[in-house]
PDB file of N, CA and C in Angstrom:
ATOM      1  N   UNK A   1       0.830  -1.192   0.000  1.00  0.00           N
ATOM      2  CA  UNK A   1       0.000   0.000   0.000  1.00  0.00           C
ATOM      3  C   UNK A   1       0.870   1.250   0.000  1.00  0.00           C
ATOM      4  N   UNK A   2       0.745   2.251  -0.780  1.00  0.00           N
ATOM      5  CA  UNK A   2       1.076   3.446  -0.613  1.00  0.00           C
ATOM      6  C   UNK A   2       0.898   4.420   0.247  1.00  0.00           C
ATOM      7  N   UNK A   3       1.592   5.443   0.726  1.00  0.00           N
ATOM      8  CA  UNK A   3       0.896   6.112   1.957  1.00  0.00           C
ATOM      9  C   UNK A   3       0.424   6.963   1.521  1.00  0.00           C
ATOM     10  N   UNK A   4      -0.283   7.545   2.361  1.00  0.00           N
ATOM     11  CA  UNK A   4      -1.296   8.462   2.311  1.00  0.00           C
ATOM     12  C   UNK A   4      -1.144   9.995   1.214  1.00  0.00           C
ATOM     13  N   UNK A   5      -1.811  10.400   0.750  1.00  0.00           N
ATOM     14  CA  UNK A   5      -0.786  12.032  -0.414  1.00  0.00           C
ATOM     15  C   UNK A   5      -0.825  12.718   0.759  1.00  0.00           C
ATOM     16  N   UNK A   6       0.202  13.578   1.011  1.00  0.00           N
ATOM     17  CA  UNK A   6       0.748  14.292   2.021  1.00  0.00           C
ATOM     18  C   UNK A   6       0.717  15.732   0.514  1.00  0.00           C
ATOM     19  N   UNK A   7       0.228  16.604   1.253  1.00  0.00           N
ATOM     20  CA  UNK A   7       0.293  18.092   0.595  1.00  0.00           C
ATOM     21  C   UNK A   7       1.577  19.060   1.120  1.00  0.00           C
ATOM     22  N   UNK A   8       2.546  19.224   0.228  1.00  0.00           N
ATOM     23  CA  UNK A   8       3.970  19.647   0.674  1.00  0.00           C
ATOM     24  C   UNK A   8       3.436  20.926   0.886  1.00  0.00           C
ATOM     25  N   UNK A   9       4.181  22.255   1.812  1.00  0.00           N
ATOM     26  CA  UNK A   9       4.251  23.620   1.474  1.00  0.00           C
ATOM     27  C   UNK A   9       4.019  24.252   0.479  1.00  0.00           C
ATOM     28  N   UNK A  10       4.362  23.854  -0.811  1.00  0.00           N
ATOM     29  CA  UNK A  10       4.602  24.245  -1.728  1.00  0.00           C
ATOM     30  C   UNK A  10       3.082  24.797  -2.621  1.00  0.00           C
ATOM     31  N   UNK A  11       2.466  23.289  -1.566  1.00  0.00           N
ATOM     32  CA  UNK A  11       1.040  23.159  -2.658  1.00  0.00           C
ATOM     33  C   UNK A  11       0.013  24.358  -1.883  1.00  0.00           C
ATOM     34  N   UNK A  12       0.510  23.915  -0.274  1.00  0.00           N
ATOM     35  CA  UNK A  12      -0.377  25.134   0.432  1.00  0.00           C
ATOM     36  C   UNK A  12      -0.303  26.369   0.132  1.00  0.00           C
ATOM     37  N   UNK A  13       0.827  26.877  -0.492  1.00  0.00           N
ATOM     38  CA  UNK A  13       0.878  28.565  -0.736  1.00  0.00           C
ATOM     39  C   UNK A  13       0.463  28.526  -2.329  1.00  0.00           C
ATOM     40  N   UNK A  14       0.317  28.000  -3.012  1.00  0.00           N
ATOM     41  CA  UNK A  14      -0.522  27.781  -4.521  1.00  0.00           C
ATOM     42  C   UNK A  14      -2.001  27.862  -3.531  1.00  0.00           C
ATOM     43  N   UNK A  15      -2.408  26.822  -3.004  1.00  0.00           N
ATOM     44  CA  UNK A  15      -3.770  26.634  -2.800  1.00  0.00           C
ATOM     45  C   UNK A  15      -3.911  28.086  -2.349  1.00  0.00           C
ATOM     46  N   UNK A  16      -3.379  28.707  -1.596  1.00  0.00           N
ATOM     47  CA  UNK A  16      -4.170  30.064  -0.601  1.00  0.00           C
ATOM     48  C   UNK A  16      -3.770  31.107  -1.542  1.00  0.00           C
ATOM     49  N   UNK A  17      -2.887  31.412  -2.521  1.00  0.00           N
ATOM     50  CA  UNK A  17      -3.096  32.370  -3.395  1.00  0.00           C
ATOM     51  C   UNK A  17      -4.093  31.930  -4.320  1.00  0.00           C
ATOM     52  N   UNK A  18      -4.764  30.624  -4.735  1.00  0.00           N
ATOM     53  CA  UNK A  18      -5.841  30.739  -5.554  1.00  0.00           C
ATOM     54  C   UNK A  18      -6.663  31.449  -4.793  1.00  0.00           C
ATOM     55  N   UNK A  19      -7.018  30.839  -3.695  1.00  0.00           N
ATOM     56  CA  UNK A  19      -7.943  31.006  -2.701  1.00  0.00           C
ATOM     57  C   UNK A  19      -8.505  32.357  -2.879  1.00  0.00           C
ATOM     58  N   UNK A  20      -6.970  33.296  -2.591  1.00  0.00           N
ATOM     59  CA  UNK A  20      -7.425  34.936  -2.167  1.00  0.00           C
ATOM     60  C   UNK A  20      -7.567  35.444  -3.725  1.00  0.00           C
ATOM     61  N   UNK A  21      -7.061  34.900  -5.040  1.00  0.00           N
ATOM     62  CA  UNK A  21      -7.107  35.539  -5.871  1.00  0.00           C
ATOM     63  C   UNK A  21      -9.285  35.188  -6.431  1.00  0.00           C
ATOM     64  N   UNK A  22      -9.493  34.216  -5.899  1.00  0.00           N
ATOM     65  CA  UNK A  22     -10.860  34.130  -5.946  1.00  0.00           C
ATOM     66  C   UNK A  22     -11.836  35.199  -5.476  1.00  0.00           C
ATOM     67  N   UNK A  23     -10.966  35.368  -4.543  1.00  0.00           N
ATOM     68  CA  UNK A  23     -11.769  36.209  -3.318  1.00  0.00           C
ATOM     69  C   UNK A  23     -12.133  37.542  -3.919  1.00  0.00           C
ATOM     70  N   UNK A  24     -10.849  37.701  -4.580  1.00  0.00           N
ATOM     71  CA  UNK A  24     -10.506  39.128  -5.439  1.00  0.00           C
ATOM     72  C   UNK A  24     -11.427  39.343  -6.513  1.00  0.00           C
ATOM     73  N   UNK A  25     -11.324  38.596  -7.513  1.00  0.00           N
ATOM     74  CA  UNK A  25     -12.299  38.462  -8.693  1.00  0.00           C
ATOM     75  C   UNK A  25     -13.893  38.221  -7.911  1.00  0.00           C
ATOM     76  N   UNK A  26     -14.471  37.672  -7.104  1.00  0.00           N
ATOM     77  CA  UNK A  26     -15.636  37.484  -6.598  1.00  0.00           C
ATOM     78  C   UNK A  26     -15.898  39.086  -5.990  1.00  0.00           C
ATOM     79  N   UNK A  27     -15.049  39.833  -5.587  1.00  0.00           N
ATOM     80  CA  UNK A  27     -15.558  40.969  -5.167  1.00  0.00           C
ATOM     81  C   UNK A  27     -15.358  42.102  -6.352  1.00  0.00           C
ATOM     82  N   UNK A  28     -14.823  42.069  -7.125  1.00  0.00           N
ATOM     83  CA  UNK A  28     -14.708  42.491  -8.702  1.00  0.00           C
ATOM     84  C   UNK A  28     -16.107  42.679  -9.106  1.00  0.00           C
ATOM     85  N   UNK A  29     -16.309  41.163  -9.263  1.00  0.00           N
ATOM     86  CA  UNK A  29     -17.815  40.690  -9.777  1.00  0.00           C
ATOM     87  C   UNK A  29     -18.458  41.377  -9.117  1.00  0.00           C
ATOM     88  N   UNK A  30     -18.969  41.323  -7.367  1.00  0.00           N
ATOM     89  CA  UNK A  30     -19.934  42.139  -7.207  1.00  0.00           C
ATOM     90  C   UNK A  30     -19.893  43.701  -7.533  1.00  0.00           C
ATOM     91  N   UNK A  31     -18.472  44.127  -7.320  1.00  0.00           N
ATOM     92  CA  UNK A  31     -19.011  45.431  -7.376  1.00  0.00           C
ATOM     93  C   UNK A  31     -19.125  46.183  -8.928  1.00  0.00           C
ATOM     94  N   UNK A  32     -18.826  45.595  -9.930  1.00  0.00           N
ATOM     95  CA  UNK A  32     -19.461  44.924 -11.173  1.00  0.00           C
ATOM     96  C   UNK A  32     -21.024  44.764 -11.199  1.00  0.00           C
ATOM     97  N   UNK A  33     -21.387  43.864 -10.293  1.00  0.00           N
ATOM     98  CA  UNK A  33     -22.901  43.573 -10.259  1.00  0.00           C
ATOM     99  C   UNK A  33     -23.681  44.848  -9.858  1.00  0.00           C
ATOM    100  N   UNK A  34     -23.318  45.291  -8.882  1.00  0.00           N
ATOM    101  CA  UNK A  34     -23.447  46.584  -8.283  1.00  0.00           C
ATOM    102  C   UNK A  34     -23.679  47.650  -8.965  1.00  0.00           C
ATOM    103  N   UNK A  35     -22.799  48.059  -9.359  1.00  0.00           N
ATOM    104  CA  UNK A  35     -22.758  49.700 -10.900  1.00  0.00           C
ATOM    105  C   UNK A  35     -23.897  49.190 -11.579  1.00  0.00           C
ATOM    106  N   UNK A  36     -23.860  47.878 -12.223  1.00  0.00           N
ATOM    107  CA  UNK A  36     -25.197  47.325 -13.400  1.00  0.00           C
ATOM    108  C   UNK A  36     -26.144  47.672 -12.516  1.00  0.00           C
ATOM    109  N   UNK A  37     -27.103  46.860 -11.489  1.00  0.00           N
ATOM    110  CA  UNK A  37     -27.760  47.253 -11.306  1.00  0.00           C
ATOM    111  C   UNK A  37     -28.283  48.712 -10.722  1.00  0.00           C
ATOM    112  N   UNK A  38     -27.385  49.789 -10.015  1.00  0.00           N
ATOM    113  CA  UNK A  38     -27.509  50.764  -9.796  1.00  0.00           C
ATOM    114  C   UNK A  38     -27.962  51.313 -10.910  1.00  0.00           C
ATOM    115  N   UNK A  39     -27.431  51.309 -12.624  1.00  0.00           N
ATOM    116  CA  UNK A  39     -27.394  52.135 -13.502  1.00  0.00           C
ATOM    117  C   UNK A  39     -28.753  52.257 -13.738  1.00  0.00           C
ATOM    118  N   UNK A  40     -29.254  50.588 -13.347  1.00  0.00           N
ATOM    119  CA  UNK A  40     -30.826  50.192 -14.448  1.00  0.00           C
ATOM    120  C   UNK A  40     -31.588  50.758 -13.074  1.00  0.00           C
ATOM    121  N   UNK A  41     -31.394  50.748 -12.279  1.00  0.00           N
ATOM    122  CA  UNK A  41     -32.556  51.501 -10.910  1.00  0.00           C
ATOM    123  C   UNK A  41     -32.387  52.683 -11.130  1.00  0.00           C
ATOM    124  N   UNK A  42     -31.322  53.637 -11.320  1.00  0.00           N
ATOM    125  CA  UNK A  42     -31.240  55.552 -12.068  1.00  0.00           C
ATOM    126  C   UNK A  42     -32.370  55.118 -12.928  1.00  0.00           C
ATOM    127  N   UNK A  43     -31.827  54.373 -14.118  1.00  0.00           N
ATOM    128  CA  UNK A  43     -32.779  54.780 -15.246  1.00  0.00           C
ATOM    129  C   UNK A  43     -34.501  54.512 -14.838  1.00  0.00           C
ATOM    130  N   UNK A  44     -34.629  53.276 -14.102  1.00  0.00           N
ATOM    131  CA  UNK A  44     -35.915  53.539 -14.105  1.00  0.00           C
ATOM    132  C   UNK A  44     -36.347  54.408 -13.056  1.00  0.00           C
ATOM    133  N   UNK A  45     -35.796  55.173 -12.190  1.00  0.00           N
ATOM    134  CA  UNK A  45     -36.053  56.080 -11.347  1.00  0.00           C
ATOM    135  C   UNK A  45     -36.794  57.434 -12.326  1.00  0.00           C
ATOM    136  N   UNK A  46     -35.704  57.588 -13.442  1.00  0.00           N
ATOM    137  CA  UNK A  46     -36.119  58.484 -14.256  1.00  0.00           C
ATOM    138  C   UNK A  46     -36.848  58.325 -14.927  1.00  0.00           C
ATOM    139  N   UNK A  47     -37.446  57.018 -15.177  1.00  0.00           N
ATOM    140  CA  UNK A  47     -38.429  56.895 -16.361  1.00  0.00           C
ATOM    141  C   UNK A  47     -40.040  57.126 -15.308  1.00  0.00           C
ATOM    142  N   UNK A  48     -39.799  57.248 -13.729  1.00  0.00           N
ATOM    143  CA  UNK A  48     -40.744  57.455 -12.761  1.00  0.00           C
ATOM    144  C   UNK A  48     -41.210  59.100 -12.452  1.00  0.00           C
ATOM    145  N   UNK A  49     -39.684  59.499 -12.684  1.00  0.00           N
ATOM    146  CA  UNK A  49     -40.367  60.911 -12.714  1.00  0.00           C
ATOM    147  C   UNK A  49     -40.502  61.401 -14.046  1.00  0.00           C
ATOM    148  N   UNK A  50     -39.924  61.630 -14.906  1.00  0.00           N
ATOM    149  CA  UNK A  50     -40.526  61.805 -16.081  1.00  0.00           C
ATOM    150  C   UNK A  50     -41.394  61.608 -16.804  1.00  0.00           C
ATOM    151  N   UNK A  51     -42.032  60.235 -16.354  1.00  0.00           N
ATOM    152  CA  UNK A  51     -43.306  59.344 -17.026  1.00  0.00           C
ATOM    153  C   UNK A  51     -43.018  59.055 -18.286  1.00  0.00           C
ATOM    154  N   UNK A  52     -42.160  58.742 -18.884  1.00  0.00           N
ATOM    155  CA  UNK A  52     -41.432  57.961 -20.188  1.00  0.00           C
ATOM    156  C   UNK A  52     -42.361  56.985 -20.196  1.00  0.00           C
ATOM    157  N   UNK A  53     -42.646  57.002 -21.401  1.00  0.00           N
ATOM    158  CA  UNK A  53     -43.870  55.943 -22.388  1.00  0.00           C
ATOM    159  C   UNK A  53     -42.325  54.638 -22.647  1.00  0.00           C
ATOM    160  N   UNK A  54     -43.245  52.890 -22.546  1.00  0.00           N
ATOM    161  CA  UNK A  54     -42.149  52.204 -22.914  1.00  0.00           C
ATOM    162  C   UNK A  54     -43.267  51.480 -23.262  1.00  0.00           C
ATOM    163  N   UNK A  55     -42.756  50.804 -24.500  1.00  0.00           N
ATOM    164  CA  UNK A  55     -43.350  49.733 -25.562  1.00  0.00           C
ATOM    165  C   UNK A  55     -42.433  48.472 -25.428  1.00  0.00           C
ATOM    166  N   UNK A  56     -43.191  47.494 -25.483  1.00  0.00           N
ATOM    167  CA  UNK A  56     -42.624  46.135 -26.024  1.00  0.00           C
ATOM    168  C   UNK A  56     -43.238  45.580 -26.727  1.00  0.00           C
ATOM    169  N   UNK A  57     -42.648  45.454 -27.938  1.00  0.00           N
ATOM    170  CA  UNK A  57     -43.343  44.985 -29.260  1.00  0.00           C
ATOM    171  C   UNK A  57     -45.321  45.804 -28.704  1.00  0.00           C
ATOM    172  N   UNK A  58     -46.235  44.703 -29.008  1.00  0.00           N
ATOM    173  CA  UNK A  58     -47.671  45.575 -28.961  1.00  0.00           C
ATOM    174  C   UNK A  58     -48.066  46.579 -27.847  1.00  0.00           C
ATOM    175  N   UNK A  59     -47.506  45.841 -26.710  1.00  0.00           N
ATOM    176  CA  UNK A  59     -47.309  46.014 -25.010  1.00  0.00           C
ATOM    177  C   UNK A  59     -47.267  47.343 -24.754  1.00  0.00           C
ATOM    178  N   UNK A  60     -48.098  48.266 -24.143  1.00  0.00           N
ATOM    179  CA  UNK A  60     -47.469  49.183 -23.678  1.00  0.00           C
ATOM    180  C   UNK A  60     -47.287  49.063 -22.145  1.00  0.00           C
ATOM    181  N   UNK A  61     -45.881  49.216 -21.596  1.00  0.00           N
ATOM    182  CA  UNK A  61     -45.607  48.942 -20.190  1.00  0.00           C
ATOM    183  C   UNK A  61     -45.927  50.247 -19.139  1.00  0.00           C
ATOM    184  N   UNK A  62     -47.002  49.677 -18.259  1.00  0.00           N
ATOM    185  CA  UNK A  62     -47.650  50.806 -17.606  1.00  0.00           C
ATOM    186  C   UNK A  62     -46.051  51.663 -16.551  1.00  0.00           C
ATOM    187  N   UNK A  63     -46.205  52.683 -16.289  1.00  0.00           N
ATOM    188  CA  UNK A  63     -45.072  53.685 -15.401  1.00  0.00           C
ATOM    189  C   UNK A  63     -45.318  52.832 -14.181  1.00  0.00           C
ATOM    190  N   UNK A  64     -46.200  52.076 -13.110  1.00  0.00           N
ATOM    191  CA  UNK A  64     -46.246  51.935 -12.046  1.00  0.00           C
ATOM    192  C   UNK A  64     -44.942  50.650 -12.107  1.00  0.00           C
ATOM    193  N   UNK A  65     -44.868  50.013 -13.013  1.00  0.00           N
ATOM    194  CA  UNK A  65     -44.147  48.776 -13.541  1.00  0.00           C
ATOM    195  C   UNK A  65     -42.662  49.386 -13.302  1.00  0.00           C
ATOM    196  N   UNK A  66     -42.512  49.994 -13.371  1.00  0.00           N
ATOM    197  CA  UNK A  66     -41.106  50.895 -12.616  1.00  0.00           C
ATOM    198  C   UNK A  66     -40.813  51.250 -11.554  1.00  0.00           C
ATOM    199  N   UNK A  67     -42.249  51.001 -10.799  1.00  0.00           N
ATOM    200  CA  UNK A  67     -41.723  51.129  -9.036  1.00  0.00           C
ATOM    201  C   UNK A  67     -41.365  49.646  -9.100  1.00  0.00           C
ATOM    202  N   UNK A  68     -41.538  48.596  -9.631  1.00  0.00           N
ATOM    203  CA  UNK A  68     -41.417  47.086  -9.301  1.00  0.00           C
ATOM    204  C   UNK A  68     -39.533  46.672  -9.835  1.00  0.00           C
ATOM    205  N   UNK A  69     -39.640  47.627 -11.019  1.00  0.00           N
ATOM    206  CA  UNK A  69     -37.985  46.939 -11.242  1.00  0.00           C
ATOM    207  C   UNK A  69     -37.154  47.999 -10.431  1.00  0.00           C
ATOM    208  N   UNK A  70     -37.784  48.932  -9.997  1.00  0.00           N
ATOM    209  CA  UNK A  70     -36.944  50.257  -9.151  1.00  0.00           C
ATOM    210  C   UNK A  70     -36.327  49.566  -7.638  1.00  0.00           C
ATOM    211  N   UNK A  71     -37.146  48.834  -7.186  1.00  0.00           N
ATOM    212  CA  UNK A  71     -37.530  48.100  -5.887  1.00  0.00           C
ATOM    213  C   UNK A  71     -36.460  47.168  -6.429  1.00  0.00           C
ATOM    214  N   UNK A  72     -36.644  45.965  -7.413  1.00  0.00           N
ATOM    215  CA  UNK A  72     -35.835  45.161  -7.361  1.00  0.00           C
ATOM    216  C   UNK A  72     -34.321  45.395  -7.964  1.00  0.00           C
ATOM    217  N   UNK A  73     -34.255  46.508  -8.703  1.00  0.00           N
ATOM    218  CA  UNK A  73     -33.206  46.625  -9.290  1.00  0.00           C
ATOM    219  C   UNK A  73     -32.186  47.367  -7.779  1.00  0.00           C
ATOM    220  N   UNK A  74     -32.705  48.199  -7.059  1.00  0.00           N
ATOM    221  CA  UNK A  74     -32.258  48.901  -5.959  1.00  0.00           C
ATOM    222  C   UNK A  74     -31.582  48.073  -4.690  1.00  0.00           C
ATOM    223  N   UNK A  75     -32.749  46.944  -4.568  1.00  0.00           N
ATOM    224  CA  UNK A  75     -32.207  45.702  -3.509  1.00  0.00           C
ATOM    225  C   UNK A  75     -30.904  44.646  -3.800  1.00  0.00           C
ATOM    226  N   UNK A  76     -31.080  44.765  -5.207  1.00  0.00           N
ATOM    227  CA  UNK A  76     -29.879  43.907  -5.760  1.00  0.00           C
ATOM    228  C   UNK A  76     -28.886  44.834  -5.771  1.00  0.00           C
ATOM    229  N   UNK A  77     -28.604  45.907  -6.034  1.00  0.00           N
ATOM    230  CA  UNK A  77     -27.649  46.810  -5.891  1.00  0.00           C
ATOM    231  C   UNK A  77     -26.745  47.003  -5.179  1.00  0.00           C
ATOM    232  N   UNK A  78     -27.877  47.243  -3.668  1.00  0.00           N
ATOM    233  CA  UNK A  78     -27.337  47.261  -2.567  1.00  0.00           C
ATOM    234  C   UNK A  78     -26.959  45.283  -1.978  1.00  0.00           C
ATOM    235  N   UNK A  79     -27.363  44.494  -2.114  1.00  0.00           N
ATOM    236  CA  UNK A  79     -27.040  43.310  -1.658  1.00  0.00           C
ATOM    237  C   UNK A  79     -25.218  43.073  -2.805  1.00  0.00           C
ATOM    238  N   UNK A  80     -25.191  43.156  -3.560  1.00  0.00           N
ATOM    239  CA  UNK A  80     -24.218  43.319  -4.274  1.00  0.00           C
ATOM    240  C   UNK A  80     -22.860  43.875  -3.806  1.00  0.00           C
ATOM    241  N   UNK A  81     -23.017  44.900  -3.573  1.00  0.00           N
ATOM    242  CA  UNK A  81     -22.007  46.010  -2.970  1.00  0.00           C
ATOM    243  C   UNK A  81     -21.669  45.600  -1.367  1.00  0.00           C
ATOM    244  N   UNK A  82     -22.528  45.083  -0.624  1.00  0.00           N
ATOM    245  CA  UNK A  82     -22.394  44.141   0.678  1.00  0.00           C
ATOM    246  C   UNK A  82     -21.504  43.101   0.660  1.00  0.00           C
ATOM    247  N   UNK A  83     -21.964  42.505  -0.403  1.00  0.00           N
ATOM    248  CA  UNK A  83     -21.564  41.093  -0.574  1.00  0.00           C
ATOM    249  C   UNK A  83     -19.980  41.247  -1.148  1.00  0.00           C
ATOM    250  N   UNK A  84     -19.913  42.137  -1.687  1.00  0.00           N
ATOM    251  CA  UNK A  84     -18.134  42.793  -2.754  1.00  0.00           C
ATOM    252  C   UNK A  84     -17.346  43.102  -0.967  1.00  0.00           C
ATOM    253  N   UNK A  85     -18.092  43.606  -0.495  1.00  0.00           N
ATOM    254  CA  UNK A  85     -17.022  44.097   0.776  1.00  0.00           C
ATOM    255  C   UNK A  85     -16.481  42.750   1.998  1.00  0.00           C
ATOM    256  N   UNK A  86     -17.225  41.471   1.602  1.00  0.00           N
ATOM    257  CA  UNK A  86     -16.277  40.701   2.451  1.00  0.00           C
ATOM    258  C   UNK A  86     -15.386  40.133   2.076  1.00  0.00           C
TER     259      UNK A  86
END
């Protein structure tokens, strides 16, 4: 029988710079995620006070329909930017 794989030093300081370089890019991403959704909660903020007419294909999308992506676009924003800071 062979013994057991034993993980030298070598492998532990590879493993923990992946580790933190994950960490890095994952908080990238959120605060990435963050700006996106902030941009699309501005815009529909403005399409709330302005009352901007929006069509989809026949559809016309009523203004109250912008407090709903305002709400969700705003919560993701902020959960985003939370989540980038650990």
């Amino acid at each position: 029988m062979s013994p057991p794989f034993r993980r030298s030093f070598g492998h532990r300081i590879i493993r923990d710079v992946a580790e933190e370089e994950g960490a890095i890019m994952r908080g990238k991403y959120a605060r990435v995620s963050g700006v996106v959704f902030g941009v699309v909660a501005v815009v529909q903020a403005l399409r709330l006070f302005n009352q901007w007419p929006v069509q989809v294909g026949p559809f016309a999308m009523p203004v109250w329909f912008s407090w709903v992506a305002l709400l969700i676009a705003g919560g993701l924003c902020i959960w985003a930017f939370r989540s980038g800071r650990r």
